[in-house]
PDB file of N, CA and C in Angstrom:
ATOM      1  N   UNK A   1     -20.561 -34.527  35.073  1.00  0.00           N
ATOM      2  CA  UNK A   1     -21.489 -34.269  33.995  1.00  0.00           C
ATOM      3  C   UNK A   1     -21.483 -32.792  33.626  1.00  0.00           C
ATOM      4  N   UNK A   2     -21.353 -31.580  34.717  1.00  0.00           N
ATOM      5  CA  UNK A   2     -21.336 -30.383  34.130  1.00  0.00           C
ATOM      6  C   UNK A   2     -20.100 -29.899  33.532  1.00  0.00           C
ATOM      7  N   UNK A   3     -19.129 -30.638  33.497  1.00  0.00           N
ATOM      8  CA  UNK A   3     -17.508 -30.421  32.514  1.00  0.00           C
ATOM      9  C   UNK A   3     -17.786 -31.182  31.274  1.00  0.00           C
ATOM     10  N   UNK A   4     -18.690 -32.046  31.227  1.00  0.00           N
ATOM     11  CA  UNK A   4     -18.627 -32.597  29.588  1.00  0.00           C
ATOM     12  C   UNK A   4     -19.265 -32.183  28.801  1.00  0.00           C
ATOM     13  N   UNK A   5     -20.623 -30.740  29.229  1.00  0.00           N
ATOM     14  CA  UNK A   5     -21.222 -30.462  28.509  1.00  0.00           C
ATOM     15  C   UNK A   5     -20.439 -29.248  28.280  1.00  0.00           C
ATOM     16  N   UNK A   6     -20.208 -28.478  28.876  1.00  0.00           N
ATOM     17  CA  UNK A   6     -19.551 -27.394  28.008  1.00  0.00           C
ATOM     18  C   UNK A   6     -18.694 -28.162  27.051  1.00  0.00           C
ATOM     19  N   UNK A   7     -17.695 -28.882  27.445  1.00  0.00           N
ATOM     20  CA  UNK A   7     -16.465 -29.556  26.365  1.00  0.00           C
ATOM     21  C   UNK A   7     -17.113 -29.613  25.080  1.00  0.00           C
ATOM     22  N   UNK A   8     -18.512 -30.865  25.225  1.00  0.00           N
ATOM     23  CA  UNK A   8     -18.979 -30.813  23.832  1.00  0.00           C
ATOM     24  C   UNK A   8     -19.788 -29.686  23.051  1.00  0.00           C
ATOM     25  N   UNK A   9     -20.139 -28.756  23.745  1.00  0.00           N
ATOM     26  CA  UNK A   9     -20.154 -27.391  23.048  1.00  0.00           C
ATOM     27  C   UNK A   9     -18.961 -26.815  22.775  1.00  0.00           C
ATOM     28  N   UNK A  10     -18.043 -26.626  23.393  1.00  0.00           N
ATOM     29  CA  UNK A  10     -16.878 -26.054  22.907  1.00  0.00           C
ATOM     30  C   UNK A  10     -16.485 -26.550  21.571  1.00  0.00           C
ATOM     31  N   UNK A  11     -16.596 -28.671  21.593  1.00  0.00           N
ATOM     32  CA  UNK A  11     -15.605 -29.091  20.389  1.00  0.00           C
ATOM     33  C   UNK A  11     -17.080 -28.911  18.991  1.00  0.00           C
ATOM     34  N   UNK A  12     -18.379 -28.872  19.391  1.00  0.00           N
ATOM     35  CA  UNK A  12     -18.909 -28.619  18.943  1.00  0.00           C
ATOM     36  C   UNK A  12     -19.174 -26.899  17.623  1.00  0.00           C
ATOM     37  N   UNK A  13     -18.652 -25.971  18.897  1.00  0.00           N
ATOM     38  CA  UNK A  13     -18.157 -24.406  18.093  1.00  0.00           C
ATOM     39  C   UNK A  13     -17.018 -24.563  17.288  1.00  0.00           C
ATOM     40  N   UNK A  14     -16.321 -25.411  17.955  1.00  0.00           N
ATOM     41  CA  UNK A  14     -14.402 -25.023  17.268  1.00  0.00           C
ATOM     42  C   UNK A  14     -14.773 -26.324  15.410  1.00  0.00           C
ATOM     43  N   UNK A  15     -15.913 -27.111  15.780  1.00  0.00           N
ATOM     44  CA  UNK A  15     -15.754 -27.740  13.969  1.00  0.00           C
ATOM     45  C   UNK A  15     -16.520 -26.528  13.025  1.00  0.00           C
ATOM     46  N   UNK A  16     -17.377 -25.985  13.648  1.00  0.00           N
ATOM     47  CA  UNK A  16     -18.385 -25.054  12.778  1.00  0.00           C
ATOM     48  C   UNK A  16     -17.293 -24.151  12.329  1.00  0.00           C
ATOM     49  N   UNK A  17     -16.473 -23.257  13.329  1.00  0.00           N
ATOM     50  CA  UNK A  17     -15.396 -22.815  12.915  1.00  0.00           C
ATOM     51  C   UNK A  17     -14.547 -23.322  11.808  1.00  0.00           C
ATOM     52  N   UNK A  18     -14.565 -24.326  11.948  1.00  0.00           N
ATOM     53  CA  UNK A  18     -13.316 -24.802  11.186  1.00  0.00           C
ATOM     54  C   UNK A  18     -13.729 -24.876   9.643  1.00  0.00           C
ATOM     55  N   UNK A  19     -15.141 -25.457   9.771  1.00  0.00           N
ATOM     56  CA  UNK A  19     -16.156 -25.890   8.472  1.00  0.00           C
ATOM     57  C   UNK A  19     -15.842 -24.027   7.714  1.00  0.00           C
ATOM     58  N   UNK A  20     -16.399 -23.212   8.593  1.00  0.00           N
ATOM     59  CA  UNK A  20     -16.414 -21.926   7.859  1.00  0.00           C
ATOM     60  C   UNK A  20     -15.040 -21.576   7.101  1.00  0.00           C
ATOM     61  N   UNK A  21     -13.871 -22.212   7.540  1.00  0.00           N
ATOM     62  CA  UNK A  21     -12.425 -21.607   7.438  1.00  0.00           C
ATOM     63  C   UNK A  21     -12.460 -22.351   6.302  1.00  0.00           C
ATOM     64  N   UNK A  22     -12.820 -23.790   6.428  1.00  0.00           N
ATOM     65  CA  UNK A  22     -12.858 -24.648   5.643  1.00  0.00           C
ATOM     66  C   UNK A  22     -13.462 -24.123   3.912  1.00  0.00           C
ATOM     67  N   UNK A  23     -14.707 -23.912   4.409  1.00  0.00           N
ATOM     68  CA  UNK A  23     -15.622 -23.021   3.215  1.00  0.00           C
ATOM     69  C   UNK A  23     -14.861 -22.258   2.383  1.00  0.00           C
ATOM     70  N   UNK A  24     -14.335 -20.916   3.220  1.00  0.00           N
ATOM     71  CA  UNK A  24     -13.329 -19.712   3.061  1.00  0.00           C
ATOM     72  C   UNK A  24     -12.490 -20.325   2.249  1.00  0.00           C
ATOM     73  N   UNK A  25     -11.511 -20.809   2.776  1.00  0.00           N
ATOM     74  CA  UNK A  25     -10.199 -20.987   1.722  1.00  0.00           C
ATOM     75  C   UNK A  25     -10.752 -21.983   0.364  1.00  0.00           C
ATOM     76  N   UNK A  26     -11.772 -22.558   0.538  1.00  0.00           N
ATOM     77  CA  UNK A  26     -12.264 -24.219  -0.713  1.00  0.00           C
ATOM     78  C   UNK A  26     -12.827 -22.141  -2.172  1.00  0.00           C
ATOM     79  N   UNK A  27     -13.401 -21.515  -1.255  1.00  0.00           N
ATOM     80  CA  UNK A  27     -14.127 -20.646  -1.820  1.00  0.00           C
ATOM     81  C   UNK A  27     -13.005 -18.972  -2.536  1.00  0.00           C
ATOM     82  N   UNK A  28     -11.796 -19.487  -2.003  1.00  0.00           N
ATOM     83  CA  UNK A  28     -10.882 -18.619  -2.035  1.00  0.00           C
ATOM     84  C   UNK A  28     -10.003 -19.243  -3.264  1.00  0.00           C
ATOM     85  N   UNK A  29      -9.994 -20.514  -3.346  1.00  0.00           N
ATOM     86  CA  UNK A  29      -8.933 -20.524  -4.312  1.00  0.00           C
ATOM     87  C   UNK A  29     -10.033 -21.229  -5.890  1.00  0.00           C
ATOM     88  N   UNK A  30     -11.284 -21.469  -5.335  1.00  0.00           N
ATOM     89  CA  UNK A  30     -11.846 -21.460  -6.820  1.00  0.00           C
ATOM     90  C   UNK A  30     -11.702 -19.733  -7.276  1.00  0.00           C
ATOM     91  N   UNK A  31     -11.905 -19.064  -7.141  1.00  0.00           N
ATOM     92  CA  UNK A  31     -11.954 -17.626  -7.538  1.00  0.00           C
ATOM     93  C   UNK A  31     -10.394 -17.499  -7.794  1.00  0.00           C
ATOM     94  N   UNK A  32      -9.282 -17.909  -7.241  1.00  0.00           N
ATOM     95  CA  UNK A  32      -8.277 -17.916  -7.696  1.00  0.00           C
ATOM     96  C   UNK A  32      -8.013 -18.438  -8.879  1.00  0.00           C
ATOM     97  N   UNK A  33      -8.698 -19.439  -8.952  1.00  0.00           N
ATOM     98  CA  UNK A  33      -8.649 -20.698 -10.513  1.00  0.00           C
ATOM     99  C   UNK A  33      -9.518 -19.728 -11.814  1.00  0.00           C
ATOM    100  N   UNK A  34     -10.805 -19.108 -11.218  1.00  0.00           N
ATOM    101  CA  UNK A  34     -11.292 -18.342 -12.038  1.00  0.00           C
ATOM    102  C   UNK A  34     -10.760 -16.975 -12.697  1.00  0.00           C
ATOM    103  N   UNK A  35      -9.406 -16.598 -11.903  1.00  0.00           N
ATOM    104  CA  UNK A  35      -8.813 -15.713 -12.191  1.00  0.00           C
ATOM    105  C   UNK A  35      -7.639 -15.521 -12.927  1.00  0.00           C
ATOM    106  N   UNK A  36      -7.341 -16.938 -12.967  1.00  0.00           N
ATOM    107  CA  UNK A  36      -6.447 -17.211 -13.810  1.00  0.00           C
ATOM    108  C   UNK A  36      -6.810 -17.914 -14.982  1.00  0.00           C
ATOM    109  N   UNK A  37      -8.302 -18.397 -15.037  1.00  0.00           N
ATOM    110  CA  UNK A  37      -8.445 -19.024 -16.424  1.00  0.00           C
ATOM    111  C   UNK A  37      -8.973 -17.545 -17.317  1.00  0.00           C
ATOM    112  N   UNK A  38      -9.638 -16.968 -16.797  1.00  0.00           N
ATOM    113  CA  UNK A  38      -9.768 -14.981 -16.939  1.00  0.00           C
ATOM    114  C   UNK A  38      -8.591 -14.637 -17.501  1.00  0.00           C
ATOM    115  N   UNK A  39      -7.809 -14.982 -16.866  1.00  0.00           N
ATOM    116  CA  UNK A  39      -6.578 -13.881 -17.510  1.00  0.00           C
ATOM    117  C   UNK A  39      -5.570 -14.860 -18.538  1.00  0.00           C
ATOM    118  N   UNK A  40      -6.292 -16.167 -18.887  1.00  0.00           N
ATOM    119  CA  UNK A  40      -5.255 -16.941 -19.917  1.00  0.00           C
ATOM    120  C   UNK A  40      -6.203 -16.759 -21.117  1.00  0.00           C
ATOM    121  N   UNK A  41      -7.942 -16.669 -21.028  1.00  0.00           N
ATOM    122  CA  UNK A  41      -8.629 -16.133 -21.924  1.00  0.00           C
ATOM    123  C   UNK A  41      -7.859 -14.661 -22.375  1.00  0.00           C
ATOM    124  N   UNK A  42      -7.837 -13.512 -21.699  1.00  0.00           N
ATOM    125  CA  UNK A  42      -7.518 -12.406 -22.204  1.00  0.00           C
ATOM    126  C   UNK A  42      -6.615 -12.723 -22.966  1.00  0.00           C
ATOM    127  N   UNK A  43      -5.365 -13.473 -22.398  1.00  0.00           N
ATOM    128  CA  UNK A  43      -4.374 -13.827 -23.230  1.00  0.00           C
ATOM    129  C   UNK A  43      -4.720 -14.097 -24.504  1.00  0.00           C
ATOM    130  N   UNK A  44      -5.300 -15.167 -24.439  1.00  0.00           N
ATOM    131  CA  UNK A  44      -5.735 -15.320 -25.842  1.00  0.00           C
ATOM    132  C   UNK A  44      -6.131 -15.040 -26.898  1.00  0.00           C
ATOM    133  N   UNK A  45      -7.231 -14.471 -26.234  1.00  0.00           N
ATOM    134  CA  UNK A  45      -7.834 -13.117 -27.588  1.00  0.00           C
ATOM    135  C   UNK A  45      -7.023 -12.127 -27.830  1.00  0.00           C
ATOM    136  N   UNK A  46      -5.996 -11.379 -26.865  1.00  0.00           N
ATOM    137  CA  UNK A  46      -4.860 -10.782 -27.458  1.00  0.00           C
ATOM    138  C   UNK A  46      -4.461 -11.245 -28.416  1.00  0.00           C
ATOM    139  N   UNK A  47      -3.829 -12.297 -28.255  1.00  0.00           N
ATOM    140  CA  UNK A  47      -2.882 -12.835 -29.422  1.00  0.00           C
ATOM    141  C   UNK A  47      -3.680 -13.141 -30.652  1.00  0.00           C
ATOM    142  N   UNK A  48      -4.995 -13.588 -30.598  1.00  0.00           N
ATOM    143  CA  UNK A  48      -5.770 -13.750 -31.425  1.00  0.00           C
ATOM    144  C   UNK A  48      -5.720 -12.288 -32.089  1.00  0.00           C
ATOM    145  N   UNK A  49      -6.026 -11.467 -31.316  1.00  0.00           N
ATOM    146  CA  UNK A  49      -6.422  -9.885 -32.348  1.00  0.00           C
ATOM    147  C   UNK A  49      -5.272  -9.085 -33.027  1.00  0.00           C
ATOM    148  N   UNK A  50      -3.917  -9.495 -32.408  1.00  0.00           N
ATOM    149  CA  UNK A  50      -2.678  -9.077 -32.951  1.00  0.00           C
ATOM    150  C   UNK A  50      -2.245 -10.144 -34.066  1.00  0.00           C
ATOM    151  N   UNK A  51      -3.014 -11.412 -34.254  1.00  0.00           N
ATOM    152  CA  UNK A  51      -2.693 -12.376 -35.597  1.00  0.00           C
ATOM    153  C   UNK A  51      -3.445 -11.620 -36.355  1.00  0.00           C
ATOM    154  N   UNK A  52      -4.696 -11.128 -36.086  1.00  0.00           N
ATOM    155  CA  UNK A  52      -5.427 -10.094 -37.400  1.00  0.00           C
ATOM    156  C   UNK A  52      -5.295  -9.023 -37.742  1.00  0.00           C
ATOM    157  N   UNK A  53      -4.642  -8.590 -36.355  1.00  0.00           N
ATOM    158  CA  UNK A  53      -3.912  -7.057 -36.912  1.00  0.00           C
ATOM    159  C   UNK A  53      -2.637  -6.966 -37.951  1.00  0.00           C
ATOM    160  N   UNK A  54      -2.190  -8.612 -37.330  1.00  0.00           N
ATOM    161  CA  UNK A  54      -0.859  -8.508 -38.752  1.00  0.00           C
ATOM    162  C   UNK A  54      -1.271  -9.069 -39.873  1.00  0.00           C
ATOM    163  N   UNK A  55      -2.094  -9.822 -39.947  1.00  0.00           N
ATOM    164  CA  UNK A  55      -2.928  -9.937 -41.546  1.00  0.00           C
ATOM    165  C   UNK A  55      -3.276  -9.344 -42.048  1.00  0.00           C
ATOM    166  N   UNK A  56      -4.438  -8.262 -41.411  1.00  0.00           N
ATOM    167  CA  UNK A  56      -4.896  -6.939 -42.396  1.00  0.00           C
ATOM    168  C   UNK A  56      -3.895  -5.688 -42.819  1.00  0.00           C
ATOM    169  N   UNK A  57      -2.543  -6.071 -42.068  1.00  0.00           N
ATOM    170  CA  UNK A  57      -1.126  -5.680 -42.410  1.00  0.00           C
ATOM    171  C   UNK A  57      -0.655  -5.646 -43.646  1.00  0.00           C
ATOM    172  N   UNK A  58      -0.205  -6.988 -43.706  1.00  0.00           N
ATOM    173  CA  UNK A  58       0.309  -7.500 -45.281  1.00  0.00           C
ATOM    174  C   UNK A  58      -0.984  -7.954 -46.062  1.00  0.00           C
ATOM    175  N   UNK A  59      -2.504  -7.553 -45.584  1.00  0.00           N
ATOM    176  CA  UNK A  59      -3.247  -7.676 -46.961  1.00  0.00           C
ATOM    177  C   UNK A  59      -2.903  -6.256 -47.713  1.00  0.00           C
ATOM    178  N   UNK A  60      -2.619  -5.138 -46.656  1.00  0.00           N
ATOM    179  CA  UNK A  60      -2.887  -3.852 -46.861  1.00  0.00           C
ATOM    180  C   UNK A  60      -1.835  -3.590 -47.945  1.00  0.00           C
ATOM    181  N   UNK A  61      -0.250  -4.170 -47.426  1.00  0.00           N
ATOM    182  CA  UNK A  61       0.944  -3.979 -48.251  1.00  0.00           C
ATOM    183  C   UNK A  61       1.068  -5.028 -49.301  1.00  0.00           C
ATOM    184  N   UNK A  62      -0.104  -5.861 -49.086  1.00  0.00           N
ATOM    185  CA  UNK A  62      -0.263  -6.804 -50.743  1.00  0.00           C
ATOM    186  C   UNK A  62      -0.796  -5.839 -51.849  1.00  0.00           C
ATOM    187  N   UNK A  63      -1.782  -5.583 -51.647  1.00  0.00           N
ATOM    188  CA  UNK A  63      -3.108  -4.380 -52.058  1.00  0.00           C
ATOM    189  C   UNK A  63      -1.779  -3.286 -52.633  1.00  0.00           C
ATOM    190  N   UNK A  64      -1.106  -2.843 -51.843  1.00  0.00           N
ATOM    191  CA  UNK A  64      -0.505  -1.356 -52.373  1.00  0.00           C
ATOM    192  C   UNK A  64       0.644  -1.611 -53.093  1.00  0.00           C
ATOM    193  N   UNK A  65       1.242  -3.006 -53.050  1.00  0.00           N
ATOM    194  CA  UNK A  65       2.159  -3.481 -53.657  1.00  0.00           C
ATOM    195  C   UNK A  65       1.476  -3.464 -55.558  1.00  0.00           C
ATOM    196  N   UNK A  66       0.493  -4.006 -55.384  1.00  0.00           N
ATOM    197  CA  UNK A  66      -0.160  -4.716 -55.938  1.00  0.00           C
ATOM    198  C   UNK A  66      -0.424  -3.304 -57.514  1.00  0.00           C
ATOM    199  N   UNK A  67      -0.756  -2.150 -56.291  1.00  0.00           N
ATOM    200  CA  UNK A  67      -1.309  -1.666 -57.078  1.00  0.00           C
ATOM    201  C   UNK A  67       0.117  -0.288 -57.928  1.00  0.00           C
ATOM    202  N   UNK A  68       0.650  -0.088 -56.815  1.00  0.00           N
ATOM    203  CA  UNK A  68       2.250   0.330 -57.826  1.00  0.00           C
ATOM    204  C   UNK A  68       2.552  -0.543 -58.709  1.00  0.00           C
ATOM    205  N   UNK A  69       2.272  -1.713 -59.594  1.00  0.00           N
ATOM    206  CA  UNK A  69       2.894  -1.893 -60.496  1.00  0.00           C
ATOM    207  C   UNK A  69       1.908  -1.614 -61.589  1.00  0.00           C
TER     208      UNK A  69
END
């Protein structure tokens, strides 16, 4: 009887352990997921702000076209 109680404290520490590791990595790769939907947003609005930077482009060289004749 005094070898089975330590055992089941032991297997008792080593799941809490595991639960925490468990936690850790479940908690490690959402922030990974969040870091990459982060950086496909940035993406986006880049490309979004360089489609308006080249519009107000050729409104600019419509406009000056427009106005040399």
């Amino acid at each position: 009887m005094k070898r089975i109680i330590p055992l089941i404290a032991a297997a008792a520490l080593s799941a809490c352990g595991l639960d925490t590791a468990t936690s850790a990595a479940t908690a490690a790769a959402l922030k990974k997921q969040e870091l990459e939907q982060g950086k496909k947003t940035q993406d986006q609005a880049q490309q979004k702000i360089g489609q308006a930077m080249d519009q107000l482009q050729q409104s600019q060289q419509s406009r000056e076209n427009a106005a040399e004749k």
